[in-house]
C-alpha atoms as a PDB file:
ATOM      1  CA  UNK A   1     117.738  86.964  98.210  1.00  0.00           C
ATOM      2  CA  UNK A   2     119.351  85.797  95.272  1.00  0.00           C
ATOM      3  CA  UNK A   3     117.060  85.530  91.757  1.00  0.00           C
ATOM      4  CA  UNK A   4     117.939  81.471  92.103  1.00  0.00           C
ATOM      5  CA  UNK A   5     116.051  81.504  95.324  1.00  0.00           C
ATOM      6  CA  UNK A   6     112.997  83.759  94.515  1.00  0.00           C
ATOM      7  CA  UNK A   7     112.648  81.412  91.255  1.00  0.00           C
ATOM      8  CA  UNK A   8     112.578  78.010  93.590  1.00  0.00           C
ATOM      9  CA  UNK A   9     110.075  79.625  95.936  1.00  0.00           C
ATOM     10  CA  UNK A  10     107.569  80.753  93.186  1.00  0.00           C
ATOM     11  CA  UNK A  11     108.001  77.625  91.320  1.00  0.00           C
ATOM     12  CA  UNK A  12     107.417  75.237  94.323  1.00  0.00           C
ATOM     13  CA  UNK A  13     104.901  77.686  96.036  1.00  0.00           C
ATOM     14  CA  UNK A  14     101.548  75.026  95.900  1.00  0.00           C
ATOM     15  CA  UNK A  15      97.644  75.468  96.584  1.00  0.00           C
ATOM     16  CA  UNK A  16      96.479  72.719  99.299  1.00  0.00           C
ATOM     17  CA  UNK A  17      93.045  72.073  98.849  1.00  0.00           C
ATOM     18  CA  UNK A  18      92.741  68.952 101.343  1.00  0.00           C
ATOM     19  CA  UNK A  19      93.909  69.686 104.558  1.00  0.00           C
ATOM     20  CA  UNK A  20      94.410  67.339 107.711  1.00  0.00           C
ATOM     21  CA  UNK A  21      91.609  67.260 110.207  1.00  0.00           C
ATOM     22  CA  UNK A  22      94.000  69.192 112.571  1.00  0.00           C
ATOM     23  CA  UNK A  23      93.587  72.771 114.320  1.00  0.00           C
ATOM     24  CA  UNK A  24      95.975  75.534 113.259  1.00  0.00           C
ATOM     25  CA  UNK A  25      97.410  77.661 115.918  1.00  0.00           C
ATOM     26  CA  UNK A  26      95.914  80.877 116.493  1.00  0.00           C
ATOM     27  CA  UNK A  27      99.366  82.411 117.209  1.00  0.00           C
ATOM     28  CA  UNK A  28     100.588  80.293 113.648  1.00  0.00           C
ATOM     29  CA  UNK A  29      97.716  82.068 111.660  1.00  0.00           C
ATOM     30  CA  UNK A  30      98.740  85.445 113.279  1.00  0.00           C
ATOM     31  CA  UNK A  31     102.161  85.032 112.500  1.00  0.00           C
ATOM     32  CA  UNK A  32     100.670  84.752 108.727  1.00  0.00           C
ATOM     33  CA  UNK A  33      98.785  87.767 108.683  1.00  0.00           C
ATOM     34  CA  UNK A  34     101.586  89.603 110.145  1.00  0.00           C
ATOM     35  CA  UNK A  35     103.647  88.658 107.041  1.00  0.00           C
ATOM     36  CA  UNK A  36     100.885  89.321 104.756  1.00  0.00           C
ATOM     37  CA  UNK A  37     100.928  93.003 105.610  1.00  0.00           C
ATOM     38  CA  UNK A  38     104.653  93.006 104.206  1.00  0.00           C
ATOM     39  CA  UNK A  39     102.955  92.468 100.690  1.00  0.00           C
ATOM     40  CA  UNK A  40     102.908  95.582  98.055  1.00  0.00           C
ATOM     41  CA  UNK A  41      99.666  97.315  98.479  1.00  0.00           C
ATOM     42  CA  UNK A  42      98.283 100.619  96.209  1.00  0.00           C
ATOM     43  CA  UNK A  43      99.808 104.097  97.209  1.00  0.00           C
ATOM     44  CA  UNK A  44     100.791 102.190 100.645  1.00  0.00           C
ATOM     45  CA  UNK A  45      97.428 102.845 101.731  1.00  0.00           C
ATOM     46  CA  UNK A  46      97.656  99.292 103.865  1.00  0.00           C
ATOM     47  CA  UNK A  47      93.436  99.788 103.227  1.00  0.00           C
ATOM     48  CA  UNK A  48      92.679  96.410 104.025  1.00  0.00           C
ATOM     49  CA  UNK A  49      91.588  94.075 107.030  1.00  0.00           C
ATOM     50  CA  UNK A  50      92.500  90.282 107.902  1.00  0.00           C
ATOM     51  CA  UNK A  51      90.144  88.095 109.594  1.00  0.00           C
ATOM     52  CA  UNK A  52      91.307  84.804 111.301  1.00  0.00           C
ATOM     53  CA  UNK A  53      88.159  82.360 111.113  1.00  0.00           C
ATOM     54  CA  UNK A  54      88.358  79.782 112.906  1.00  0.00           C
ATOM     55  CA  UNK A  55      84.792  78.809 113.866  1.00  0.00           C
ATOM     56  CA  UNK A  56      83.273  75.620 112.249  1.00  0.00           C
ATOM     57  CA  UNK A  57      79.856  76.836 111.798  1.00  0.00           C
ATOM     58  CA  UNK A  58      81.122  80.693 110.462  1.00  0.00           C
ATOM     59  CA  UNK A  59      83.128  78.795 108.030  1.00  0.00           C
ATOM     60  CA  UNK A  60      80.153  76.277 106.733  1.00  0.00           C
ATOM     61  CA  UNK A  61      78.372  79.477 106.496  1.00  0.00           C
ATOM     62  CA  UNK A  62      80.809  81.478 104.260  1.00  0.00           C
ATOM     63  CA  UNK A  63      80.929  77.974 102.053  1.00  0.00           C
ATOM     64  CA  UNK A  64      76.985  77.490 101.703  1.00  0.00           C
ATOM     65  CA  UNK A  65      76.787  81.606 100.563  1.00  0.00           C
ATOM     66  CA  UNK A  66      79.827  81.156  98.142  1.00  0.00           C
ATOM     67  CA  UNK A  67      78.056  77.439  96.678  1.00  0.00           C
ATOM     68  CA  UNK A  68      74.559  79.465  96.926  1.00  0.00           C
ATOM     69  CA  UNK A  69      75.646  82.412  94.895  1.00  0.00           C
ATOM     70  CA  UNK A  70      77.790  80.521  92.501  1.00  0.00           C
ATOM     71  CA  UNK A  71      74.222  78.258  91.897  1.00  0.00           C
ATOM     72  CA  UNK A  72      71.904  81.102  91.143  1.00  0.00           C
ATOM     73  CA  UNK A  73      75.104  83.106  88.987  1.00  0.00           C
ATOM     74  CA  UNK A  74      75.135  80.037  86.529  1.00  0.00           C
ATOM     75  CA  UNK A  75      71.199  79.954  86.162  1.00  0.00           C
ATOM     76  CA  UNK A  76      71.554  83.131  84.857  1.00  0.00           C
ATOM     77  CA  UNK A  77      71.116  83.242  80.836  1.00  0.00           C
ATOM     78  CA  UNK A  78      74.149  85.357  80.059  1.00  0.00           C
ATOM     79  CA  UNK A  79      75.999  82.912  81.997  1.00  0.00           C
ATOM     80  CA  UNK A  80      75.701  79.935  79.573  1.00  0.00           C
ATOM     81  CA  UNK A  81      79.071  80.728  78.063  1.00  0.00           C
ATOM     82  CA  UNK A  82      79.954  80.671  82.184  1.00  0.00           C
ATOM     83  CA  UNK A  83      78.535  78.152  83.469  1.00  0.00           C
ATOM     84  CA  UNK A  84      82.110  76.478  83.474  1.00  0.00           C
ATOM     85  CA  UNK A  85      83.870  79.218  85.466  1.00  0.00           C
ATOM     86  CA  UNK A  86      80.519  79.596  87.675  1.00  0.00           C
ATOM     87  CA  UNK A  87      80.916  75.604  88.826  1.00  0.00           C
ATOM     88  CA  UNK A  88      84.779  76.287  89.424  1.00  0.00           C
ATOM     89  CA  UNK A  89      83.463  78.928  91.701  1.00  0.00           C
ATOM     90  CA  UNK A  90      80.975  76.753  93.472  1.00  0.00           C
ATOM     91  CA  UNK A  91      83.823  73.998  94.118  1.00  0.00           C
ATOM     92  CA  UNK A  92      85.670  76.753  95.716  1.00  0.00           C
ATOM     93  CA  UNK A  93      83.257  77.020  98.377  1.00  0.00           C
ATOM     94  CA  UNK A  94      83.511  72.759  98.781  1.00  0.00           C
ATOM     95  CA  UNK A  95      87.468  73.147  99.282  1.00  0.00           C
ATOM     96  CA  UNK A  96      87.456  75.669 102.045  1.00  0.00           C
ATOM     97  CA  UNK A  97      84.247  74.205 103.482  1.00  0.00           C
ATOM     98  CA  UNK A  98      86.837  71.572 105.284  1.00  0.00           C
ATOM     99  CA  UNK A  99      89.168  73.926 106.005  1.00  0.00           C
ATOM    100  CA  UNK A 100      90.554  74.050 109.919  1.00  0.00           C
ATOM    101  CA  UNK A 101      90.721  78.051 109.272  1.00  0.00           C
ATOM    102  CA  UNK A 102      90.176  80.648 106.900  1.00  0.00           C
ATOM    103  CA  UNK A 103      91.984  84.388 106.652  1.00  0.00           C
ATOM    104  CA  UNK A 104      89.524  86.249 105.009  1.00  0.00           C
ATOM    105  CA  UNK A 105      90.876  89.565 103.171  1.00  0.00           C
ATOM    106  CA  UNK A 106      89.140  92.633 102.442  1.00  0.00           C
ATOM    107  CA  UNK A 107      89.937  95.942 101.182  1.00  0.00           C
ATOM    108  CA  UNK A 108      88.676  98.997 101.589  1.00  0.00           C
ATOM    109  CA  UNK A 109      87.928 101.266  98.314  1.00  0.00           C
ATOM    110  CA  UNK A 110      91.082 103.127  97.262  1.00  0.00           C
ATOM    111  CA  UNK A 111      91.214 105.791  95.564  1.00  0.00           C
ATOM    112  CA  UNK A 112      94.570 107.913  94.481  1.00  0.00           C
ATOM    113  CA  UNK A 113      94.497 111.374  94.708  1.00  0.00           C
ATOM    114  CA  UNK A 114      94.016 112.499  91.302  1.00  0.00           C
ATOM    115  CA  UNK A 115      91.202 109.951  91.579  1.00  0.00           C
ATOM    116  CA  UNK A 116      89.490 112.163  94.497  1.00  0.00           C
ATOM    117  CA  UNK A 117      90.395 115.526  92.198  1.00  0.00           C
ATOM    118  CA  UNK A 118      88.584 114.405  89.323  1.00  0.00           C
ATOM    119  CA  UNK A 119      85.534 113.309  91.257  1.00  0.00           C
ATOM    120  CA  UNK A 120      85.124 116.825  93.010  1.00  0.00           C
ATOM    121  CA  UNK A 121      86.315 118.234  90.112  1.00  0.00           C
ATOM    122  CA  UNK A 122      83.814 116.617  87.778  1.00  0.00           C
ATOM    123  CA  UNK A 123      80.505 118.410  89.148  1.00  0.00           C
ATOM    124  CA  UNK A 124      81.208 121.755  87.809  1.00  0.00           C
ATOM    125  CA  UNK A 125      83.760 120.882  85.036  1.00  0.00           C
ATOM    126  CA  UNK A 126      82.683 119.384  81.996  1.00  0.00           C
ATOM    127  CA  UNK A 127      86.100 118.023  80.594  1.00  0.00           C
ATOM    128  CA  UNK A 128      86.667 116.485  84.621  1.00  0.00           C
ATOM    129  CA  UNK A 129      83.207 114.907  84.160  1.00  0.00           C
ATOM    130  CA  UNK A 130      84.409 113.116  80.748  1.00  0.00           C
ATOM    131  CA  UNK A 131      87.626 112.101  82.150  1.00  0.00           C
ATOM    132  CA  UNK A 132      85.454 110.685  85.478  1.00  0.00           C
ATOM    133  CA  UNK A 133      82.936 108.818  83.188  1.00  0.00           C
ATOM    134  CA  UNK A 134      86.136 107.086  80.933  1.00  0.00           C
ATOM    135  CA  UNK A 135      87.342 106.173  84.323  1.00  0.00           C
ATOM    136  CA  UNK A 136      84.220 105.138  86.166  1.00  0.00           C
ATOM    137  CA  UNK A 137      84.634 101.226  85.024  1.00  0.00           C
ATOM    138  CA  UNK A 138      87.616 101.466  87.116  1.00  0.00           C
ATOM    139  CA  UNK A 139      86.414 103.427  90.252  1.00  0.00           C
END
């Protein structure tokens, strides 16, 4: 791929937040999962799992939790300066509501090696224990 034709494909890549009242294939959603697995992942550890939702009523659900959540974060005092970003977050749950299908993507926890070193490491050795608290907002 030339650098012309990567810079045309970010630039015109778009976010559709009102979608036809029309089913996606099964096999089309598939097919987009399959290339999302091609995408650079940590250590290759490929950690994480795809789900295809298609249901009406799973996806009404995910939208009420996401609005519900995104309601009681911005009563919360500290989130004043927040409230902004928390009502963003609560329209998210509005766009998707109508979607025809939803690929939800989660990730299991990954941790390097040296990560996994330092933890064991860091219950009998006091210098491991200091490097594993500087690192625990990370892991």
């Amino acid at each position: 791929m030339e650098l012309t034709d990567l810079a045309n494909l970010i630039k015109s890549r778009r976010s559709i937040h009102k979608w036809k009242d029309k089913e996606v294939s099964v096999e089309l959603l598939k097919q987009a999962v399959e290339l999302a697995v091609w995408a650079p992942n940590a250590g290759g550890m490929q950690n994480w799992h795809f789900y295809i939702i298609v249901n009406r009523d799973t996806i009404n659900a995910m939208a009420d939790a996401v609005q519900a959540n995104a309601v009681h974060v911005a009563s919360w005092l500290e989130a004043d300066n927040l409230s902004e970003a928390a009502a963003k977050w609560g329209e998210g749950a509005v766009r998707f509501r109508n979607a025809p299908a939803v690929i939800v993507v989660a990730a299991d926890q990954y941790f390097m090696p040296a990560d996994k070193i330092i933890m064991a490491r860091a219950e009998t050795d006091a210098k491991a224990k200091e490097i594993r608290f500087s690192l625990k907002r990370f892991i």
